[in-house]
C-alpha atoms as a PDB file:
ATOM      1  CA  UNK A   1      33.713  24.150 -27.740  1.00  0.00           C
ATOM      2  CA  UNK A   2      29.981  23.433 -28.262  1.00  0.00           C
ATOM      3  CA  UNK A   3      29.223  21.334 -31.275  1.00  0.00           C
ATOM      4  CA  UNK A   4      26.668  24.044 -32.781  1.00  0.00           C
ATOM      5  CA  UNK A   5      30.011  26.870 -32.053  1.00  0.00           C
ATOM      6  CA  UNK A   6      31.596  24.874 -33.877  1.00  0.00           C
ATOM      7  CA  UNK A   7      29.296  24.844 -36.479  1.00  0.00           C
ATOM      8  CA  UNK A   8      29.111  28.581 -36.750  1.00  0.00           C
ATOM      9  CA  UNK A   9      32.919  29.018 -36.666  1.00  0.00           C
ATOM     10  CA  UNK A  10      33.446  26.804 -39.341  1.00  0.00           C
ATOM     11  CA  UNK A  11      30.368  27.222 -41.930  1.00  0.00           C
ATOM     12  CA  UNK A  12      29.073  30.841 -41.349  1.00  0.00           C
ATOM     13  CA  UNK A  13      32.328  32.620 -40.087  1.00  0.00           C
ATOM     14  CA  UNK A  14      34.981  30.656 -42.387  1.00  0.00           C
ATOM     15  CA  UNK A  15      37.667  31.502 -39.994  1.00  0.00           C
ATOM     16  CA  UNK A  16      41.514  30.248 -40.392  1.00  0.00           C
ATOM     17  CA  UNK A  17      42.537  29.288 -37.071  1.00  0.00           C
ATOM     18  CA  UNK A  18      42.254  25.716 -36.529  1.00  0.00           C
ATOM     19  CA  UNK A  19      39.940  24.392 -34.597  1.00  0.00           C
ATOM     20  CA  UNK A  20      38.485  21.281 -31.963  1.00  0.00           C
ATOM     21  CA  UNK A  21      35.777  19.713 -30.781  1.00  0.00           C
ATOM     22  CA  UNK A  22      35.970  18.062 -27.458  1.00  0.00           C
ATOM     23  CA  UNK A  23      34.695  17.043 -24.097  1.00  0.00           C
ATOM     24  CA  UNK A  24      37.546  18.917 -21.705  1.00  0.00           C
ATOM     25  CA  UNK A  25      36.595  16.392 -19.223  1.00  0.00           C
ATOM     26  CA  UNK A  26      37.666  13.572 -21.222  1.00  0.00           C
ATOM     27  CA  UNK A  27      41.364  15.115 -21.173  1.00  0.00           C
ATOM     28  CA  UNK A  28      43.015  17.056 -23.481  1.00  0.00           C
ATOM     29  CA  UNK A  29      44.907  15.787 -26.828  1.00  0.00           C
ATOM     30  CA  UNK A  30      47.557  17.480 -26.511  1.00  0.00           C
ATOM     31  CA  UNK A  31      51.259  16.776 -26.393  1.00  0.00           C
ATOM     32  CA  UNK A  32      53.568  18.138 -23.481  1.00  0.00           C
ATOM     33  CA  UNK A  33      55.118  21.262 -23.360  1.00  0.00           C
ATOM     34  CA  UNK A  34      52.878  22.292 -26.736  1.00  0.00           C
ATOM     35  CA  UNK A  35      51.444  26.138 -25.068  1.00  0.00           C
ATOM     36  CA  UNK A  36      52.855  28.607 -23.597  1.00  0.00           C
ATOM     37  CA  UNK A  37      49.647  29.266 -21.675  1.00  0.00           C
ATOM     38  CA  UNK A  38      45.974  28.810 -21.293  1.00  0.00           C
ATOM     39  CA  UNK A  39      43.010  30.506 -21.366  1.00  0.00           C
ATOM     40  CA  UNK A  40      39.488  29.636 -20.321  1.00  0.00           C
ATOM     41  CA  UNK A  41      36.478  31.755 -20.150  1.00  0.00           C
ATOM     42  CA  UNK A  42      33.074  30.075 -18.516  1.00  0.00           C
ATOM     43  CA  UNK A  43      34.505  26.575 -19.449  1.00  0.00           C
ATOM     44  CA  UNK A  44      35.132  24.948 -16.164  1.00  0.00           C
ATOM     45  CA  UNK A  45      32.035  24.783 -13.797  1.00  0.00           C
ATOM     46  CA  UNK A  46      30.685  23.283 -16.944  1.00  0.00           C
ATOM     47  CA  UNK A  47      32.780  19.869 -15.721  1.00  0.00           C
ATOM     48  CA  UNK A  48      31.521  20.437 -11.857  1.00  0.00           C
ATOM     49  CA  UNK A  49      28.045  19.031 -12.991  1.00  0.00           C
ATOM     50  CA  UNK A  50      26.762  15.725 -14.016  1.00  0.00           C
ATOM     51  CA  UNK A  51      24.683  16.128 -17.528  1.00  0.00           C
ATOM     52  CA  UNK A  52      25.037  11.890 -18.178  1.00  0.00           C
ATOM     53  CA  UNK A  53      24.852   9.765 -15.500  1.00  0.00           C
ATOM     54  CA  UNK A  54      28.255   8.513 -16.415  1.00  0.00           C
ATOM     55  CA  UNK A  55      29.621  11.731 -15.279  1.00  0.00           C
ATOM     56  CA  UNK A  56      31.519  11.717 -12.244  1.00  0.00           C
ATOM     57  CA  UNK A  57      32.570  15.936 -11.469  1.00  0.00           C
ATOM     58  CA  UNK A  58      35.359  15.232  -9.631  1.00  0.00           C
ATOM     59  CA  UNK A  59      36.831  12.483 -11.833  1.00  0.00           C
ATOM     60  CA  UNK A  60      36.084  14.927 -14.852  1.00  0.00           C
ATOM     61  CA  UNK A  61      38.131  17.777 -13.177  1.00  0.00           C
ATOM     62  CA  UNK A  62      40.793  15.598 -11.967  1.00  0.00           C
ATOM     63  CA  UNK A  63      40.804  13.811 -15.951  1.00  0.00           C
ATOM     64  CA  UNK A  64      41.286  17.729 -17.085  1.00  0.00           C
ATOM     65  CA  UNK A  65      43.235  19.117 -14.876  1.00  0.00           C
ATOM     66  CA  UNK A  66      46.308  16.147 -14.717  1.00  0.00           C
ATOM     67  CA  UNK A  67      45.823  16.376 -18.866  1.00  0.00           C
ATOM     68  CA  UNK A  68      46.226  20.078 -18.590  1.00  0.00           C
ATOM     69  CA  UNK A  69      49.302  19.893 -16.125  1.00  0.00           C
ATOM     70  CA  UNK A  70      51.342  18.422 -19.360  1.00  0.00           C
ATOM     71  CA  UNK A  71      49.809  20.792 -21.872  1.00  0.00           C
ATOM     72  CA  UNK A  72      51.764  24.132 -21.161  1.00  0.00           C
ATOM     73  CA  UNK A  73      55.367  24.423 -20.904  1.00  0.00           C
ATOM     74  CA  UNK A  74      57.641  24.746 -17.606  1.00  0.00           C
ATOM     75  CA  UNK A  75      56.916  27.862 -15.873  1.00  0.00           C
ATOM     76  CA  UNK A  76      53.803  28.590 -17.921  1.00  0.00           C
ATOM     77  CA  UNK A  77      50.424  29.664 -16.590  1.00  0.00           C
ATOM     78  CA  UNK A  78      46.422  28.643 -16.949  1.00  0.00           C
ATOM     79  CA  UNK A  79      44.156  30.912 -16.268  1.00  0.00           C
ATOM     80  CA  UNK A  80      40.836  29.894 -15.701  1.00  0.00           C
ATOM     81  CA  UNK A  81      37.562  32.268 -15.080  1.00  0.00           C
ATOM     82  CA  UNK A  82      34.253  30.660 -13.652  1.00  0.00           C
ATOM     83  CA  UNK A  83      30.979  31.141 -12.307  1.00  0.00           C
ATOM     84  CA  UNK A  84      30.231  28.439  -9.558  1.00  0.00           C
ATOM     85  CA  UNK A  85      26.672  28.166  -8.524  1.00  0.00           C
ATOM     86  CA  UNK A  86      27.061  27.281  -5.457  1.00  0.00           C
ATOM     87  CA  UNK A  87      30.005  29.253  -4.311  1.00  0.00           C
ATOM     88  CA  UNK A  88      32.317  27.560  -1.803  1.00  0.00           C
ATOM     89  CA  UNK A  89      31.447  23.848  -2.386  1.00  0.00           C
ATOM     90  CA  UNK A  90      32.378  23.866  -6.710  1.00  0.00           C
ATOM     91  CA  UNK A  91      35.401  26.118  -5.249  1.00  0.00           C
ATOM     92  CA  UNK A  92      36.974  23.780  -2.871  1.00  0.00           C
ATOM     93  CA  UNK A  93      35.826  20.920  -5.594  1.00  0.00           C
ATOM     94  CA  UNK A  94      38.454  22.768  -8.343  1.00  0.00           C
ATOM     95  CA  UNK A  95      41.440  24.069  -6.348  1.00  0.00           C
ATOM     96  CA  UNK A  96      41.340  20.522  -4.930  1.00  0.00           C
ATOM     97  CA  UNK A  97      41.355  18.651  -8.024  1.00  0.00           C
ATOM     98  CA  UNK A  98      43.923  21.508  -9.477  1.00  0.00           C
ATOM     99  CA  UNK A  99      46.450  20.514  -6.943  1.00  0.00           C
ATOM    100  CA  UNK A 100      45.663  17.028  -6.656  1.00  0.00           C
ATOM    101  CA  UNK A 101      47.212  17.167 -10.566  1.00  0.00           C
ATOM    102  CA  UNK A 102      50.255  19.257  -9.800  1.00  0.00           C
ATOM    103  CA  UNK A 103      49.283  22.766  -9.563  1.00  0.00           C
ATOM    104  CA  UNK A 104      49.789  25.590  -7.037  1.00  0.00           C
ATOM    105  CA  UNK A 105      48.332  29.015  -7.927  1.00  0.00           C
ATOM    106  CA  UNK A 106      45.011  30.263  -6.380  1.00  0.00           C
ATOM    107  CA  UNK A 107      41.514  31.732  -7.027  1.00  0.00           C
ATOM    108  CA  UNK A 108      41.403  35.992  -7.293  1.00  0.00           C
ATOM    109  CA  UNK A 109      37.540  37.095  -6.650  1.00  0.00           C
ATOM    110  CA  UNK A 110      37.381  40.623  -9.326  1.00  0.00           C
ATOM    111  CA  UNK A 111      34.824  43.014  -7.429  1.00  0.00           C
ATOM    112  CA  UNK A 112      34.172  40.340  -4.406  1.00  0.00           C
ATOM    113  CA  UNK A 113      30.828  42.385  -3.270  1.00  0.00           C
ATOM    114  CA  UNK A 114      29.197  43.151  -6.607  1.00  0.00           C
ATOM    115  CA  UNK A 115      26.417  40.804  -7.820  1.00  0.00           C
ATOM    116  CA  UNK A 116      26.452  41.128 -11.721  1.00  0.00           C
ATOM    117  CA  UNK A 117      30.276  41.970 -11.707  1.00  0.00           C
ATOM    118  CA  UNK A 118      31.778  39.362  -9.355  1.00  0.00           C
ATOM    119  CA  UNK A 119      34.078  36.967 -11.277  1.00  0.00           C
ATOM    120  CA  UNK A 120      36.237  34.403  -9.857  1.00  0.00           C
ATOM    121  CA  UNK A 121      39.389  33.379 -11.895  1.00  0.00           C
ATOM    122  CA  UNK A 122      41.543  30.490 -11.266  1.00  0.00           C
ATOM    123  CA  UNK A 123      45.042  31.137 -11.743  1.00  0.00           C
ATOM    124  CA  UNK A 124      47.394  28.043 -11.972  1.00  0.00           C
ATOM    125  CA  UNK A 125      51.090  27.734 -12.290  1.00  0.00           C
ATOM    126  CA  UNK A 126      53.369  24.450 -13.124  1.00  0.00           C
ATOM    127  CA  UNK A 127      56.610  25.741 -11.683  1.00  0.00           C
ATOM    128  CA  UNK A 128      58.892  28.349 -10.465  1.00  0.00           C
ATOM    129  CA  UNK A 129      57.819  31.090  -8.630  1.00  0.00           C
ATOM    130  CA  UNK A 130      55.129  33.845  -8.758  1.00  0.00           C
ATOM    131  CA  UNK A 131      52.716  35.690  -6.847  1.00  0.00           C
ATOM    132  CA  UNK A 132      49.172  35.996  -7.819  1.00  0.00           C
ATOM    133  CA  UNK A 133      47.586  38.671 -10.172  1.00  0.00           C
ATOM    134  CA  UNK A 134      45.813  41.315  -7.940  1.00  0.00           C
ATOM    135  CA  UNK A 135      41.681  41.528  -7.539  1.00  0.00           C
ATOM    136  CA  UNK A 136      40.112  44.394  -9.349  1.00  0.00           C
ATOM    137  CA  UNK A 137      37.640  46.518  -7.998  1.00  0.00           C
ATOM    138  CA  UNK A 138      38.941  45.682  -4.306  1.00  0.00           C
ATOM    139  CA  UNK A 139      40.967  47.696  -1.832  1.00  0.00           C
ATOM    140  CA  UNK A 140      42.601  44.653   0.170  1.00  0.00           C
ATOM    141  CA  UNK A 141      43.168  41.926  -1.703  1.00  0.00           C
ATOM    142  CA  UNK A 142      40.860  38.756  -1.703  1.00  0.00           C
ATOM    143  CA  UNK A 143      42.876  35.775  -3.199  1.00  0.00           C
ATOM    144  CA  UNK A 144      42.820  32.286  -1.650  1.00  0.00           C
ATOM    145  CA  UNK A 145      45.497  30.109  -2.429  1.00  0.00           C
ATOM    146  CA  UNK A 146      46.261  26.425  -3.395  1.00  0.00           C
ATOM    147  CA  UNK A 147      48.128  24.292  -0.553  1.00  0.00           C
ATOM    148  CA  UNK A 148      51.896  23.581  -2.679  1.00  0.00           C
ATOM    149  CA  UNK A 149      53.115  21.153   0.100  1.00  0.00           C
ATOM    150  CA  UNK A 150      51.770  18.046   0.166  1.00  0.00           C
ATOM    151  CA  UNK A 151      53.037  17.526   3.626  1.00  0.00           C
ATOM    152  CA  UNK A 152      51.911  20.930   5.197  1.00  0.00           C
ATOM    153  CA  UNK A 153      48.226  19.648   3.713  1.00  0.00           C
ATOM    154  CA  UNK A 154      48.388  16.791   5.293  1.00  0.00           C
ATOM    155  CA  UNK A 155      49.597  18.272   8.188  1.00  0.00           C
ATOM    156  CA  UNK A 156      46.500  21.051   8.406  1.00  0.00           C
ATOM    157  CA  UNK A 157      43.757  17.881   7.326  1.00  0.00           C
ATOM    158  CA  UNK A 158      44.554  15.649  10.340  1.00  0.00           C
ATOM    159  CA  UNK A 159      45.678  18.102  12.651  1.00  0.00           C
ATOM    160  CA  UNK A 160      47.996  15.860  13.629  1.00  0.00           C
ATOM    161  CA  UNK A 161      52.019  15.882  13.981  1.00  0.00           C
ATOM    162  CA  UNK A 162      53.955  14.793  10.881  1.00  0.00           C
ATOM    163  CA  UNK A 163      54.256  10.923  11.631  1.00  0.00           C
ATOM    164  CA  UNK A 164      58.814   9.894  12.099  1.00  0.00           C
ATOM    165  CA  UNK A 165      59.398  13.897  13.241  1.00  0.00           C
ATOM    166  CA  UNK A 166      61.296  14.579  16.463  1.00  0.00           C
ATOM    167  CA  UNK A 167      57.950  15.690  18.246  1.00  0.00           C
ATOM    168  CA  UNK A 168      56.153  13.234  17.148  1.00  0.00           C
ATOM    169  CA  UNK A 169      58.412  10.289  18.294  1.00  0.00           C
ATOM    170  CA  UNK A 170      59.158  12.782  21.653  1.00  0.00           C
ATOM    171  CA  UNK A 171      55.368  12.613  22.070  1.00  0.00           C
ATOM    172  CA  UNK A 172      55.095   8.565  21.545  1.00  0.00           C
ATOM    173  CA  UNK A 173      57.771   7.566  23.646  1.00  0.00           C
ATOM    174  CA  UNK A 174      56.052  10.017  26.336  1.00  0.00           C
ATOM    175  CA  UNK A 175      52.573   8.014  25.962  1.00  0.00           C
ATOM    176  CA  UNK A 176      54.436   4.764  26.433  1.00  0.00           C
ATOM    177  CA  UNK A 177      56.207   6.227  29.839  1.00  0.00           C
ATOM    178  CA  UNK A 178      52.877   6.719  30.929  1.00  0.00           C
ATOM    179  CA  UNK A 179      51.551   3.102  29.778  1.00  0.00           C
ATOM    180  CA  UNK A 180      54.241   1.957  32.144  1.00  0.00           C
ATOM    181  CA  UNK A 181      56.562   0.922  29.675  1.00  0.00           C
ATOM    182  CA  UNK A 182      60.052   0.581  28.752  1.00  0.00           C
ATOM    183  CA  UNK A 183      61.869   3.194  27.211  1.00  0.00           C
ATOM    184  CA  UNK A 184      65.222   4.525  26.354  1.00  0.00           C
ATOM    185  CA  UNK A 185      65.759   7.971  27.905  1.00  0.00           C
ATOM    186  CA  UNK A 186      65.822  11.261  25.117  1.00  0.00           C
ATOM    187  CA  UNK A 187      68.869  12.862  24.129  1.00  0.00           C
ATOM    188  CA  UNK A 188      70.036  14.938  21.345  1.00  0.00           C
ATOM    189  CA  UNK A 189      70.234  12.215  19.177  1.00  0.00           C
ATOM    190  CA  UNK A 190      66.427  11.693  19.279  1.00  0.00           C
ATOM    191  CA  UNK A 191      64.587  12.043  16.344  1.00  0.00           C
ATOM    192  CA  UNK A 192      67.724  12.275  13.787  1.00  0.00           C
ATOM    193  CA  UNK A 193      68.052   9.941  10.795  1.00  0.00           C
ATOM    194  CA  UNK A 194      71.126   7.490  10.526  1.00  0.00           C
ATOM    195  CA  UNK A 195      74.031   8.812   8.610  1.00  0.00           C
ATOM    196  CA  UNK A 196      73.808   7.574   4.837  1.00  0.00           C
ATOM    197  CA  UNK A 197      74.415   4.265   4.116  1.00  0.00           C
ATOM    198  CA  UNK A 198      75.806   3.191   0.788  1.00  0.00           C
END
């Protein structure tokens, strides 16, 4: 909340709820498991900018975001509308930081080809398992969602095979056959782990 908000709520309004002032991309104060939700209205690409040279977006978003991943309880959702600027850049910038703290969830576009109407809502979940709200105003759904496995991101970022799995060690031991070097032949047992050991 904006200091002179604040202000107004508190002097001119008088109102009863309680009530805090604080930079969201300093973290928030609160203790785990405290909400059942969250709500946020125009508050985020406010943290994708640098007003003071000391801010750093990404740091700020990451700083909210892990904060925000202990706020609401298990199974609990934020939900987070925006306005980025510059469209896919600020985009990519959140649902990156989002999931870099812990969330999976995903961004729905309401009324994707209207100018003045188009919103974008972040919609982030800290466990178990739902879908995503649908768009409004759209036929065919436009939601993009937030990798959950850290392995299948890595995975799609290198374009590469996941390093110790079967076709990955199939595929060394090929490239050293070809380098002329020694290798043991394949067999079913290629590629499995050892059984347990104490």
């Amino acid at each position: 909340m904006v200091a002179s908000f604040w202000h107004v709520a508190v002097d001119e309004r008088e109102l009863d709820g309680d009530l805090i002032l604080r930079d969201i991309g300093q973290g928030l104060p609160f203790k785990a498991g405290t909400f059942d939700g969250a709500v946020s209205i125009s508050a985020l690409q406010w943290l994708c900018y640098a007003s003071k040279t000391l801010h750093n977006p990404t740091k700020r978003l990451y700083r909210f975001f892990s904060t925000l991943y202990t706020c609401p309880s298990r199974s609990a959702r934020a939900v987070l509308q925006f306005y980025p600027e510059n469209g896919e850049q600020v985009v990519e910038l959140i649902t990156a930081q989002a999931t870099k703290a812990g969330f999976y969830g995903g961004v729905v576009v309401d009324f994707p080809n209207s100018a003045k109407a188009k919103k974008m809502v972040l919609v982030l979940m800290t466990g178990g398992v739902a879908s995503l709200p649908k768009a409004l105003g759209v036929e065919n759904e436009d939601r993009q969602t937030v990798a959950n496995s850290r392995r299948e991101y890595i995975k799609k970022a290198k374009g590469k095979l996941l390093k110790k799995s079967r076709d990955w060690i199939l595929e060394k031991k090929e490239r050293r056959r070809r380098q002329g070097k020694e290798v043991r032949d394949d067999s079913k047992y290629t590629g499995r782990k050892r059984p347990g050991r104490f």
